[in-house]
Protein backbone atom coordinates (compact mmCIF):
# COMPACT_ATOMS: atom_id res chain seq x y z
CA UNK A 1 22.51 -23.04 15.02
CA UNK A 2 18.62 -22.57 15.77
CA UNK A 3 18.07 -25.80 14.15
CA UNK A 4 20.28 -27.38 16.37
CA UNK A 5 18.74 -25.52 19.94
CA UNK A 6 15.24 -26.29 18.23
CA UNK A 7 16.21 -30.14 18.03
CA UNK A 8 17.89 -29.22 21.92
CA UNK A 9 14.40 -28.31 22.42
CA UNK A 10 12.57 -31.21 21.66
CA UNK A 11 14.40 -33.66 22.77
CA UNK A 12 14.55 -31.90 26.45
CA UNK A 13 10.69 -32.11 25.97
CA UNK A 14 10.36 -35.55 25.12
CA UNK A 15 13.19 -36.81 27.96
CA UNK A 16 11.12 -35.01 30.61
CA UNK A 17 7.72 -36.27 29.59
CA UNK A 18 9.51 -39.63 29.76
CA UNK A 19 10.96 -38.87 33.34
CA UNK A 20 14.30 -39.28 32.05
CA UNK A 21 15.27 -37.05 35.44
CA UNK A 22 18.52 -35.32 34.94
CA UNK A 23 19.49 -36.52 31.29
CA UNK A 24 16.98 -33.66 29.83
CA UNK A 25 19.25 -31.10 31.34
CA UNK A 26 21.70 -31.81 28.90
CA UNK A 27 20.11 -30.65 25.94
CA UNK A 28 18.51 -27.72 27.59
CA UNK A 29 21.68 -26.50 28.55
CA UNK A 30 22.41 -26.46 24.85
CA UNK A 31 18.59 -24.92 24.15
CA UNK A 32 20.01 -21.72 26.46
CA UNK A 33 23.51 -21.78 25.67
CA UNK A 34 22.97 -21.82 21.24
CA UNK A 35 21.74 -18.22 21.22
CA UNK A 36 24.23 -16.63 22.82
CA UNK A 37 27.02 -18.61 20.83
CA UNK A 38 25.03 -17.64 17.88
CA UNK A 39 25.32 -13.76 18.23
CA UNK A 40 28.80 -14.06 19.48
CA UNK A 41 29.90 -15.52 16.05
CA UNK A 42 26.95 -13.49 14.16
CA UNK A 43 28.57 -10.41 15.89
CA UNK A 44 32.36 -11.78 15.46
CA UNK A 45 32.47 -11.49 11.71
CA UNK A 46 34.70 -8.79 9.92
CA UNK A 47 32.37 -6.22 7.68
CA UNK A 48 33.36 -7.37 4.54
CA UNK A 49 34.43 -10.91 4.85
CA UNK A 50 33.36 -12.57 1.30
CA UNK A 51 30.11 -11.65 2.39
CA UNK A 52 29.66 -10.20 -1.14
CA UNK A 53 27.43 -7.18 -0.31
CA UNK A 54 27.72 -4.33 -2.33
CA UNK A 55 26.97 -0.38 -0.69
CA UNK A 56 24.60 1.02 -3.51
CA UNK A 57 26.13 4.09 -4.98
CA UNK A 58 23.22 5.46 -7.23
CA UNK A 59 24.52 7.06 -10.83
CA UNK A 60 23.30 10.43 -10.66
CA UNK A 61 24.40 13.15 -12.98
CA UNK A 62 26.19 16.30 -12.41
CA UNK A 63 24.77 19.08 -10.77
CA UNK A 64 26.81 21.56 -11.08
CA UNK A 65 28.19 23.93 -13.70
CA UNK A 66 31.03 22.06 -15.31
CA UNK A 67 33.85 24.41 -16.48
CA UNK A 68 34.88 27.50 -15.15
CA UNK A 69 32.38 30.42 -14.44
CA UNK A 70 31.08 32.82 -16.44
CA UNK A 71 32.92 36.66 -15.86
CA UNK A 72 30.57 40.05 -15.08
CA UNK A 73 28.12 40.70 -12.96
CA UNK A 74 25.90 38.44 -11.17
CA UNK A 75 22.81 38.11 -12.83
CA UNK A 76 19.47 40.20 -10.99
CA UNK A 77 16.73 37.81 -9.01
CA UNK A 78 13.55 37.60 -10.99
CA UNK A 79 11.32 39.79 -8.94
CA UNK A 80 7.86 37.82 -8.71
CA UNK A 81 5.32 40.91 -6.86
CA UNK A 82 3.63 43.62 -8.69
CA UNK A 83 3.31 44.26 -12.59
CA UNK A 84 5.95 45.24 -14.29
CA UNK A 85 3.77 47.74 -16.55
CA UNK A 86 3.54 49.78 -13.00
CA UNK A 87 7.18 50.17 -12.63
CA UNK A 88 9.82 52.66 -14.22
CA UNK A 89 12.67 51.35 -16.23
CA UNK A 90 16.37 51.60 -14.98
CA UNK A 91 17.82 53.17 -18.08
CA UNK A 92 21.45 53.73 -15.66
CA UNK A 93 20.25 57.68 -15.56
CA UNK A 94 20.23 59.33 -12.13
CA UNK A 95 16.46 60.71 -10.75
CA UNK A 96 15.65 63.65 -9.19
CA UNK A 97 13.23 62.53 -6.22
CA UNK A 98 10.86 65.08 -5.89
């Protein structure tokens, strides 16, 4: 269709160099009018319609744990400040705070 309003063009261009008086208003009513017709149909189609686009759907693999979860407690946080050389060990025993 912008062929056709580019030809539209033209030929209004060349009629009114050639004082063709109101026969170049014919094809610049068509120079105006094309665009509008064009998006109208662009705009018209149904997604989808044989168009043959395809949505990409990357293959990524699983993230998660597959299977069921593992039973007993939750396993501590690594603890990333301070030496571990500087800290007691939790043997389960109660302290006595003094």
């Amino acid at each position: 269709m912008m062929g056709v309003r580019v030809v539209c063009f033209v030929v209004t261009v060349v009629l009114f160099v050639n004082h063709a008086g109101w026969l170049c208003v014919i094809p610049a009513a068509g120079a105006i009018a094309l665009p509008y017709f064009a998006v109208v149909m662009a705009n018209s189609r149904q997604p989808g319609s044989s168009s043959g686009f395809k949505a990409y759907e990357p293959s990524l693999p699983d993230r998660g744990i597959s299977g069921p979860r593992p039973s007993g407690p939750a396993p501590r946080p690594a603890e990333t400040s301070g030496s571990l050389a500087s800290r007691p060990a939790d043997d389960g025993q109660p302290r006595d705070n003094d």
